[in-house]
N, C-alpha and C. Protein backbone atom coordinates (compact mmCIF):
# COMPACT_ATOMS: atom_id res chain seq x y z
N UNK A 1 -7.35 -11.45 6.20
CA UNK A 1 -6.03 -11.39 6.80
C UNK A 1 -5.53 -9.96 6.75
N UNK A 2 -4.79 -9.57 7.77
CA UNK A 2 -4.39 -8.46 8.11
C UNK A 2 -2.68 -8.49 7.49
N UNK A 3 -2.25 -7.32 7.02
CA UNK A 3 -0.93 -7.05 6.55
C UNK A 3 -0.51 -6.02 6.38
N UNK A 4 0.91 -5.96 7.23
CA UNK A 4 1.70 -4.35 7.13
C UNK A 4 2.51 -4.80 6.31
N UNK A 5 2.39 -3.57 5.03
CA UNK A 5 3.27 -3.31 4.48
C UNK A 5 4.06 -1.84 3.77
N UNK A 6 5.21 -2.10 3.55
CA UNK A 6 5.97 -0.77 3.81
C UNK A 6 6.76 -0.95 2.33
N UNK A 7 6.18 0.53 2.12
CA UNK A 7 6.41 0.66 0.16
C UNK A 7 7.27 1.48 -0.20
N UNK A 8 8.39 1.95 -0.41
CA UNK A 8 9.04 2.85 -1.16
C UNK A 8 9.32 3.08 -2.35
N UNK A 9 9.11 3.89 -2.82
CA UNK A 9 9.27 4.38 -4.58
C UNK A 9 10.55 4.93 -4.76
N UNK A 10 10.65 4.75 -5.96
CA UNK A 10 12.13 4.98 -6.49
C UNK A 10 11.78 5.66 -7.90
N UNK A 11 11.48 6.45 -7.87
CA UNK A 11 11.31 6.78 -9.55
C UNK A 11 12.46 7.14 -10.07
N UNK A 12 12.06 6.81 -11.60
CA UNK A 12 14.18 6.87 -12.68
C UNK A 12 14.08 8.48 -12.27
N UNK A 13 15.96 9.24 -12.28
CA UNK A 13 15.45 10.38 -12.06
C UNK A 13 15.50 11.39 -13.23
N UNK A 14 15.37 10.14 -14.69
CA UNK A 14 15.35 10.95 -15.90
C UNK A 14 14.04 10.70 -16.58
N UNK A 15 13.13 10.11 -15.26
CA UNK A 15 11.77 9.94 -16.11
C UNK A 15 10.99 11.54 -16.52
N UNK A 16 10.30 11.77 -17.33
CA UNK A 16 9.76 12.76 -17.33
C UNK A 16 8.52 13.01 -16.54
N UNK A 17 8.65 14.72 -16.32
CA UNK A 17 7.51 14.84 -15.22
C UNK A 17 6.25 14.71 -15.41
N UNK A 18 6.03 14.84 -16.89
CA UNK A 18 4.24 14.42 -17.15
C UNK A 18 4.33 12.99 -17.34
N UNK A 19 5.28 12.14 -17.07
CA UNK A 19 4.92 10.92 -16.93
C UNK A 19 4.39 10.16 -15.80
N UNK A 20 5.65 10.98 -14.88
CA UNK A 20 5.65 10.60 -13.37
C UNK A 20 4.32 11.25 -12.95
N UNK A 21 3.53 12.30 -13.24
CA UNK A 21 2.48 12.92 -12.73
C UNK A 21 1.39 12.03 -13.79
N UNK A 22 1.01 11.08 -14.65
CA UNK A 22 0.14 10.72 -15.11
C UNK A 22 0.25 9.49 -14.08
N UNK A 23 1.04 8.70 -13.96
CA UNK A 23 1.47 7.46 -12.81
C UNK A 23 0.78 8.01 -11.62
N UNK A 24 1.21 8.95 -11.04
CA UNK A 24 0.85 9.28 -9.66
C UNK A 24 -0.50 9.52 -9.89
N UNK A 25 -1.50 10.25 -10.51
CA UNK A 25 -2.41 10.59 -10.56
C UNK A 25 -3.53 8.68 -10.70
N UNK A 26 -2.74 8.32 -11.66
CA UNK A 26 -3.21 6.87 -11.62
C UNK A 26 -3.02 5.95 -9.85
N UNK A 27 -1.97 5.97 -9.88
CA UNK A 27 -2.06 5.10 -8.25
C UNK A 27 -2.69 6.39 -7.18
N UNK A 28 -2.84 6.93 -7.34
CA UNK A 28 -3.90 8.12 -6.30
C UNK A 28 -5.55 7.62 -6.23
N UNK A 29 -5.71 7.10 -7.66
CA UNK A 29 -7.28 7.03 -7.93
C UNK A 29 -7.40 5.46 -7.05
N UNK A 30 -6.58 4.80 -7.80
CA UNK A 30 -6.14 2.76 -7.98
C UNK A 30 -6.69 2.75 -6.15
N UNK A 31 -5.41 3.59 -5.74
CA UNK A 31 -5.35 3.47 -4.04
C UNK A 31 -6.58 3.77 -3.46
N UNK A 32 -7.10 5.27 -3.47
CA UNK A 32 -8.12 5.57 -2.85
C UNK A 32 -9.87 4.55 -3.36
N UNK A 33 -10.03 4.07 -4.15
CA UNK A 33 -10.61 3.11 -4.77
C UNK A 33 -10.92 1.75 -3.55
N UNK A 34 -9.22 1.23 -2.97
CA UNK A 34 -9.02 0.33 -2.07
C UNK A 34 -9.86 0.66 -0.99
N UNK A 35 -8.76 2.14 -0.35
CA UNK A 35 -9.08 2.22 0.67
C UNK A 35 -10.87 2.31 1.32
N UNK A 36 -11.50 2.93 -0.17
CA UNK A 36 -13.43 2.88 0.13
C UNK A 36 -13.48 1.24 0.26
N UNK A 37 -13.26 0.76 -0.34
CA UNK A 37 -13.77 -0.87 -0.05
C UNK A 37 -13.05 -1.14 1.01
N UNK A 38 -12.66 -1.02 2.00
CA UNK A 38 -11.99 -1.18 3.37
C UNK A 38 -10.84 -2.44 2.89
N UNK A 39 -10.21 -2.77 2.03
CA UNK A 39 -9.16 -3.71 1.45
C UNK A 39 -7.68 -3.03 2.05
N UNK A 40 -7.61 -1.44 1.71
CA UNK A 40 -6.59 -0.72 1.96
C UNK A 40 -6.86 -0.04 3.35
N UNK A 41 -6.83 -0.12 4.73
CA UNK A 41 -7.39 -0.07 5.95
C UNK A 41 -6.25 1.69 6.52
N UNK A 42 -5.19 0.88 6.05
CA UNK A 42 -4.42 2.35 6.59
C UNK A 42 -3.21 2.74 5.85
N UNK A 43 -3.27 3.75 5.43
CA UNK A 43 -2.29 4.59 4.89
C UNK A 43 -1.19 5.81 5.70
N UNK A 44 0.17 5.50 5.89
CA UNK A 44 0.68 6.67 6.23
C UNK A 44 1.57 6.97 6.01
N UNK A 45 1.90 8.40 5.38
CA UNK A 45 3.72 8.80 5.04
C UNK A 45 4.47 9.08 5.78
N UNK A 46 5.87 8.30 5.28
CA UNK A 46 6.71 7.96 6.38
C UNK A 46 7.71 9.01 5.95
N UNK A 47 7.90 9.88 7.17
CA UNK A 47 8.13 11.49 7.23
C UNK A 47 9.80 11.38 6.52
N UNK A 48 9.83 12.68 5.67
CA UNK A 48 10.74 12.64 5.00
C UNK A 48 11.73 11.63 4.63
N UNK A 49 10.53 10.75 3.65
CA UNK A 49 11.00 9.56 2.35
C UNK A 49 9.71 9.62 1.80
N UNK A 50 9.96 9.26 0.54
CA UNK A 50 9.13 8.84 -0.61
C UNK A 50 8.60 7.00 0.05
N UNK A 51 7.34 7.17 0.87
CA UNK A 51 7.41 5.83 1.18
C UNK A 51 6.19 5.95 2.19
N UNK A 52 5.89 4.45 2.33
CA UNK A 52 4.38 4.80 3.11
C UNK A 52 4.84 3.15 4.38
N UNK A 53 3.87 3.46 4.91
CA UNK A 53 3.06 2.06 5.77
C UNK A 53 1.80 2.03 5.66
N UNK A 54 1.25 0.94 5.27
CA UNK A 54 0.01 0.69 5.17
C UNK A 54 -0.74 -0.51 5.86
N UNK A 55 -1.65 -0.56 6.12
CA UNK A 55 -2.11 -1.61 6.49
C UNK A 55 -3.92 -2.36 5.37
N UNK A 56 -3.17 -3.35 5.28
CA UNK A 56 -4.47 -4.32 3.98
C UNK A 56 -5.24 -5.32 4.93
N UNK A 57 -6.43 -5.08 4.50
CA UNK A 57 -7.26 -6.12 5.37
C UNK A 57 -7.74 -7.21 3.68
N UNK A 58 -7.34 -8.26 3.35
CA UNK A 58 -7.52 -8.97 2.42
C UNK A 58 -7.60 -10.28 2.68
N UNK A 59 -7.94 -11.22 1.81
CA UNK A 59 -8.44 -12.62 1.76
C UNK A 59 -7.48 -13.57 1.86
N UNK A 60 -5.96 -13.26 2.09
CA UNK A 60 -4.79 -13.97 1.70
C UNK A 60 -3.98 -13.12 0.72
N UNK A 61 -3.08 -14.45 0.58
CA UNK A 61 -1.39 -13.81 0.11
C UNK A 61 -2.06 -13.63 -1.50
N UNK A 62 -2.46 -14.26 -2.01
CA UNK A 62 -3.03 -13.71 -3.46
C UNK A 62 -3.79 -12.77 -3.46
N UNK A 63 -4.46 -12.35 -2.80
CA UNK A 63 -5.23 -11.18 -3.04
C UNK A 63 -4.34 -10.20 -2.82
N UNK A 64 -3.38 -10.03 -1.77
CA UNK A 64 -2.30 -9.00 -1.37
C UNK A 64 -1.77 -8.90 -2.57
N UNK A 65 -1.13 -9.89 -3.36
CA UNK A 65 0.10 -9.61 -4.74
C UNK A 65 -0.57 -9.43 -5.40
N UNK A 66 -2.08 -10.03 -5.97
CA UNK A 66 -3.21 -8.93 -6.81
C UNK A 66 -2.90 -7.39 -6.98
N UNK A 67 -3.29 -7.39 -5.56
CA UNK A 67 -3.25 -5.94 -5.00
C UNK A 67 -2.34 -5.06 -5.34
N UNK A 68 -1.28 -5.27 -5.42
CA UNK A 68 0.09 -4.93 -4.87
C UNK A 68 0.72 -4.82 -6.32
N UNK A 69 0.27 -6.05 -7.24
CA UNK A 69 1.09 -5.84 -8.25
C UNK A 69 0.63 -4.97 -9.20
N UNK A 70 -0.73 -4.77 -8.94
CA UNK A 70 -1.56 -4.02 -9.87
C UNK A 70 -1.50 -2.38 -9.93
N UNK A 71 -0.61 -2.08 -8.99
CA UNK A 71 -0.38 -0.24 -8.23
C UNK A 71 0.47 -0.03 -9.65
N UNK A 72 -0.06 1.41 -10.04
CA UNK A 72 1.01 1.89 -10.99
C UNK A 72 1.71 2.46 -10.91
N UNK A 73 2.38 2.33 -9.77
CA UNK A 73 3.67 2.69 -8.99
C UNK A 73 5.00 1.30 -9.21
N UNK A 74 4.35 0.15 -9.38
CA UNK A 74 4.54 -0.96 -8.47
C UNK A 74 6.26 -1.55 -8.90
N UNK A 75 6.06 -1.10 -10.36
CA UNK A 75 7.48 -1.56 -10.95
C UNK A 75 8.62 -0.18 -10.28
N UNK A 76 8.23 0.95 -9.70
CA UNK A 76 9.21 1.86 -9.28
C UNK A 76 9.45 1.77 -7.52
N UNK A 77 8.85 0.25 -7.28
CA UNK A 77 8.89 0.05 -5.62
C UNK A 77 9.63 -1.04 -5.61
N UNK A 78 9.99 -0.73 -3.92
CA UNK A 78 10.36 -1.94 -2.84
C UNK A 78 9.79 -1.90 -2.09
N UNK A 79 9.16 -3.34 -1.59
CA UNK A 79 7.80 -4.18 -1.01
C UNK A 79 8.15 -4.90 0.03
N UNK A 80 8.00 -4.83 1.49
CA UNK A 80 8.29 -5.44 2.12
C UNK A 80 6.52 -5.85 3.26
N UNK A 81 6.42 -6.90 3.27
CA UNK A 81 5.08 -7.66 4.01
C UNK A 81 5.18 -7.91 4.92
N UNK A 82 4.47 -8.13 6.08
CA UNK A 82 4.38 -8.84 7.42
C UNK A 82 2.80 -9.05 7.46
N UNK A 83 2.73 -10.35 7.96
CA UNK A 83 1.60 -10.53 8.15
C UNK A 83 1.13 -10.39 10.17
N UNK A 84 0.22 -10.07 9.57
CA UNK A 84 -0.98 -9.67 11.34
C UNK A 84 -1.53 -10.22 11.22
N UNK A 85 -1.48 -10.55 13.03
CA UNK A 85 -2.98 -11.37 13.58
C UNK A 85 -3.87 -10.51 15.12
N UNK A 86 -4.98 -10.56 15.24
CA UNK A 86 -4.94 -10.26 16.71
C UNK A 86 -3.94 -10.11 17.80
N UNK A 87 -3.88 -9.34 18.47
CA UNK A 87 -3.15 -9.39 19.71
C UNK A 87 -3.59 -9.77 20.77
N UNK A 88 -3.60 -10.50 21.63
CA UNK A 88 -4.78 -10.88 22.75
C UNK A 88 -5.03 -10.00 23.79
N UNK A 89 -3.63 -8.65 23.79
CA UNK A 89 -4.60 -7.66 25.06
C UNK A 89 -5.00 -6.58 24.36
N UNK A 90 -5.29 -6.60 22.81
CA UNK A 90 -5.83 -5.76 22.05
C UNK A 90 -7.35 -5.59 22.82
N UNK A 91 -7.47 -3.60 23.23
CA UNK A 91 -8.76 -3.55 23.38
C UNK A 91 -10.07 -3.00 22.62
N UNK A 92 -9.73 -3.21 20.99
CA UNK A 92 -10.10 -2.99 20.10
C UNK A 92 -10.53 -3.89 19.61
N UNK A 93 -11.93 -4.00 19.31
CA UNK A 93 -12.87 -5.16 18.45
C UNK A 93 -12.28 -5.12 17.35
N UNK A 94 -12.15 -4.69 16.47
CA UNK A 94 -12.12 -4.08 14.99
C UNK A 94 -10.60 -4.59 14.71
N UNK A 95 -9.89 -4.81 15.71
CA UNK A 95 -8.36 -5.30 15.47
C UNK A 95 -8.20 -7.00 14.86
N UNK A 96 -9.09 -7.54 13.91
CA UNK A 96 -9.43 -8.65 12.99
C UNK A 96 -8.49 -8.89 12.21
């Protein structure tokens, strides 16, 4: 199953910076990890905000909140899902 979802971070703004940079360095690895196993399909920053769109190619809604809850970002986000399906004048095979 296909799913857009759109992440924004909020970090405290009295966290410290070698904290926030051990976190980031952690969901940098976590993420790019996904994206080689084709699970995490598309990544993109959404221009001036702390915040992405992505797109997950996964097995269902449990594998997504697996996914999702496991980011070590995840407690400094807001998560919003939509699920995808084909489009029928999609002229892209790969659009699954």
């Amino acid at each position: 199953m296909l799913f857009h979802v759109r992440m924004d971070v909020n970090l405290p703004a009295d966290m410290p910076a070698g904290v926030a940079d051990e976190i980031k360095t952690r969901e940098k690895a976590y993420s790019q990890d996904l994206q080689r196993s084709g699970k995490w399909r598309h990544i993109w920053r959404i221009a001036g905000e702390y915040a992405n769109y992505s797109v997950f190619d996964v097995s269902g809604n449990a594998e997504l909140h697996e996914i999702l809850t496991g980011l070590p970002l995840f407690p400094y986000m807001k998560i919003s899902v939509t699920p995808l399906c084909r489009h029928p004048s999609s002229i892209h095979d790969g659009d699954v």
